[in-house]
C-alpha atoms as a PDB file:
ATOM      1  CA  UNK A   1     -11.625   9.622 -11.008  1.00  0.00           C
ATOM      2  CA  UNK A   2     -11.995   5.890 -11.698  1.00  0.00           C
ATOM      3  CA  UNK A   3     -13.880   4.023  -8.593  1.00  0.00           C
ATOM      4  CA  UNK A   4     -10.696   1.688  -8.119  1.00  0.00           C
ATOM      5  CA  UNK A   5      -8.689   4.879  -7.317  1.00  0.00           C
ATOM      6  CA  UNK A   6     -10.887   6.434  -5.399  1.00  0.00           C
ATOM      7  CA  UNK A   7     -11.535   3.671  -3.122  1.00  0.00           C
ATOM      8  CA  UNK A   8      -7.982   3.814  -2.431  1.00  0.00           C
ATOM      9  CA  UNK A   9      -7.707   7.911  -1.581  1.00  0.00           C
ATOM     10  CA  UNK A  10     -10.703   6.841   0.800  1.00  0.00           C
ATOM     11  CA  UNK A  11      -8.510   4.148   2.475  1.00  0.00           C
ATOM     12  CA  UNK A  12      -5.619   6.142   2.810  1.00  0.00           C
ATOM     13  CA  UNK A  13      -8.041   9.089   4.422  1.00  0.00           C
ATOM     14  CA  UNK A  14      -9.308   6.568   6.640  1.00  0.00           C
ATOM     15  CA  UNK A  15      -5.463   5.771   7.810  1.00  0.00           C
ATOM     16  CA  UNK A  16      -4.903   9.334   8.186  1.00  0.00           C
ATOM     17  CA  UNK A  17      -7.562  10.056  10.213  1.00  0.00           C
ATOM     18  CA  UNK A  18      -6.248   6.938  12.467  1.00  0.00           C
ATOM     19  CA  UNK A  19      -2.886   7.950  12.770  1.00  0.00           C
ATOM     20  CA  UNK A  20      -3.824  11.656  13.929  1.00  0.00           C
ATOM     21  CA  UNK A  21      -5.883   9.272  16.321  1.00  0.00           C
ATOM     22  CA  UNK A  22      -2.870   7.396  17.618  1.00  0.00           C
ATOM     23  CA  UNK A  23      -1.124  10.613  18.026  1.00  0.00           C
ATOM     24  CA  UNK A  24      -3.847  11.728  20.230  1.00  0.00           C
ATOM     25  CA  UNK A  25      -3.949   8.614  22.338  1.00  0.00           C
ATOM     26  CA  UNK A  26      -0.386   9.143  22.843  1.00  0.00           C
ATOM     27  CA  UNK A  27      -0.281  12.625  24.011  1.00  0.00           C
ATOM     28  CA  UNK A  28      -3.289  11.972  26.253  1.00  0.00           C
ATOM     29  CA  UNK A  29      -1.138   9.203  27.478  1.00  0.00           C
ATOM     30  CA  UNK A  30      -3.781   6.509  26.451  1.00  0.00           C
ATOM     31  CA  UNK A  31      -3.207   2.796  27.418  1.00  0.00           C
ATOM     32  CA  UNK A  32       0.029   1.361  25.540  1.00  0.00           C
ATOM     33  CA  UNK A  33      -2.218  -1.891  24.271  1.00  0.00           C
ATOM     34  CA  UNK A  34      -4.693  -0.128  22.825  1.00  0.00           C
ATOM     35  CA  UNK A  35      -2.494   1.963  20.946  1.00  0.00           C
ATOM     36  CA  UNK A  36      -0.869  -1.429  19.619  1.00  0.00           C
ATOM     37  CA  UNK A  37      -4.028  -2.024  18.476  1.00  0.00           C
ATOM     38  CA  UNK A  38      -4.808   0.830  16.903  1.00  0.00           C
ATOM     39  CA  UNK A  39      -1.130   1.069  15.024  1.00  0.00           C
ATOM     40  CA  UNK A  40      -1.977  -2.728  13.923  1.00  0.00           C
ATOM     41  CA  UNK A  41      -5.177  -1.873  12.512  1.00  0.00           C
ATOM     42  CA  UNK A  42      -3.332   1.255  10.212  1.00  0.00           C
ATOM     43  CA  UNK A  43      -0.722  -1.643   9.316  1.00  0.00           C
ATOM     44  CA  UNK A  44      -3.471  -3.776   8.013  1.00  0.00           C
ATOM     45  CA  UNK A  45      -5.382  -0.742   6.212  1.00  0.00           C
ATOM     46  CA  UNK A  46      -2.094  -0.178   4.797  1.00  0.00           C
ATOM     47  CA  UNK A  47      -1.297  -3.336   3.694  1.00  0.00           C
ATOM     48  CA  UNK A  48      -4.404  -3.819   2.171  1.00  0.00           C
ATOM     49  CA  UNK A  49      -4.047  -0.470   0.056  1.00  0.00           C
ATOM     50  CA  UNK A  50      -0.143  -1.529  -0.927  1.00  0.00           C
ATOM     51  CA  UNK A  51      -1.821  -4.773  -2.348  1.00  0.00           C
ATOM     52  CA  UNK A  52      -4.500  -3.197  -4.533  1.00  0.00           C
ATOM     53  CA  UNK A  53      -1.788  -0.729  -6.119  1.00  0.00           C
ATOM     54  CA  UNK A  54       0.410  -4.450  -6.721  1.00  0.00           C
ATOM     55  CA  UNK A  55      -2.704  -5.719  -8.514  1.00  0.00           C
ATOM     56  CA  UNK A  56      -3.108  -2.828 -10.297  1.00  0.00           C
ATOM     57  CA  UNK A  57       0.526  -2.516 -11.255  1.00  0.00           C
ATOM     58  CA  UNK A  58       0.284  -5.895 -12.648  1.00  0.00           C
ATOM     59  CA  UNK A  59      -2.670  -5.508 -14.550  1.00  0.00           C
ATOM     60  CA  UNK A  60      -2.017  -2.250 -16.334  1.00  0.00           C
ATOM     61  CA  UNK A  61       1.595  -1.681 -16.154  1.00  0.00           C
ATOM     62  CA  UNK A  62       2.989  -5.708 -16.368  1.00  0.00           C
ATOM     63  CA  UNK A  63       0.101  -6.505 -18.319  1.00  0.00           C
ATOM     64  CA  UNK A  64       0.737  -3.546 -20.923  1.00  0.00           C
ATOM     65  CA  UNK A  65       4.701  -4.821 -20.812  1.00  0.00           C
ATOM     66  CA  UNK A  66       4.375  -8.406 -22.037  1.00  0.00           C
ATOM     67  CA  UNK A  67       1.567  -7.266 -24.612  1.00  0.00           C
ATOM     68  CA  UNK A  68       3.712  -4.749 -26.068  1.00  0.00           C
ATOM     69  CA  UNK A  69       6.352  -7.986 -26.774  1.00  0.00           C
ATOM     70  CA  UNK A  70       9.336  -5.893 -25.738  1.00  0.00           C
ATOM     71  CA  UNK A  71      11.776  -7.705 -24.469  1.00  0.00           C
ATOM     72  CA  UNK A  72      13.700  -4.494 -22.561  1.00  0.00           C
ATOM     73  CA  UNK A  73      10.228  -2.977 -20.716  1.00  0.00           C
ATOM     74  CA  UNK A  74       9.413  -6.668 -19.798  1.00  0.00           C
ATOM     75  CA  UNK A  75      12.835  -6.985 -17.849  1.00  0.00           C
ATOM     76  CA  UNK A  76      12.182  -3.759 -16.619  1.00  0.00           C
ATOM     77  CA  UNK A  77       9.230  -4.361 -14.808  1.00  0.00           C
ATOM     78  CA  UNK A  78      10.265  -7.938 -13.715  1.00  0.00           C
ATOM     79  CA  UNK A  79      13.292  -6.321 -11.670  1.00  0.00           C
ATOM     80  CA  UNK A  80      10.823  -3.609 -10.297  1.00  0.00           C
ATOM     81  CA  UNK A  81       8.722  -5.829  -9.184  1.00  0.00           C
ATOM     82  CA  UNK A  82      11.807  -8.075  -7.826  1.00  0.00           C
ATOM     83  CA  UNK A  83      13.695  -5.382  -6.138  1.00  0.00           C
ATOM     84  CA  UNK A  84      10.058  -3.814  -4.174  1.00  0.00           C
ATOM     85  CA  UNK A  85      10.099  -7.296  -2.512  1.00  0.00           C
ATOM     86  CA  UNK A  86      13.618  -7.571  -1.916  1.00  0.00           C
ATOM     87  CA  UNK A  87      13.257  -4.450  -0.032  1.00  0.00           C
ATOM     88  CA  UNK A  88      10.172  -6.086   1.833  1.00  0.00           C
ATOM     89  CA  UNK A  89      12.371  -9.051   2.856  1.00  0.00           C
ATOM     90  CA  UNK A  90      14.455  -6.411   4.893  1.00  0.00           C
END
């Protein structure tokens, strides 16, 4: 497994391991703040893992699209990349 990739399964343990956290703060009926904080701190672990999968989607899969000089797979992943933050905007 390539470092990049695991770096990100790490993350994504890491945000696990928080959210089973937040459930547990919950059902111990924990302080609402510090929950906030603890769900805002799993939104910025996430955020940071959805924008190292974007890099990486533009540097293999975009980058592999406009080298290959078709015209078709270019579109293509122009209006994927488009219609993920169109959905974003929502």
């Amino acid at each position: 497994m390539s470092d990049m990739k695991s770096a990100k399964i790490n993350r994504l343990s890491r945000i696990e391991g928080q959210v089973r956290g937040v459930a547990q703060m919950i059902e111990s009926d924990r302080y609402c703040i510090d929950i906030l904080h603890q769900i805002q701190a799993i939104r910025s672990a996430l955020a940071k893992v959805e924008t190292q999968v974007l890099k990486d989607h533009a540097a293999c899969c975009v980058a592999e699209a406009i080298a290959s000089g078709d015209e078709a797979e270019q579109r293509e992943k122009f209006e994927e990349l488009v219609t993920l933050f169109e959905k974003t905007k929502r």
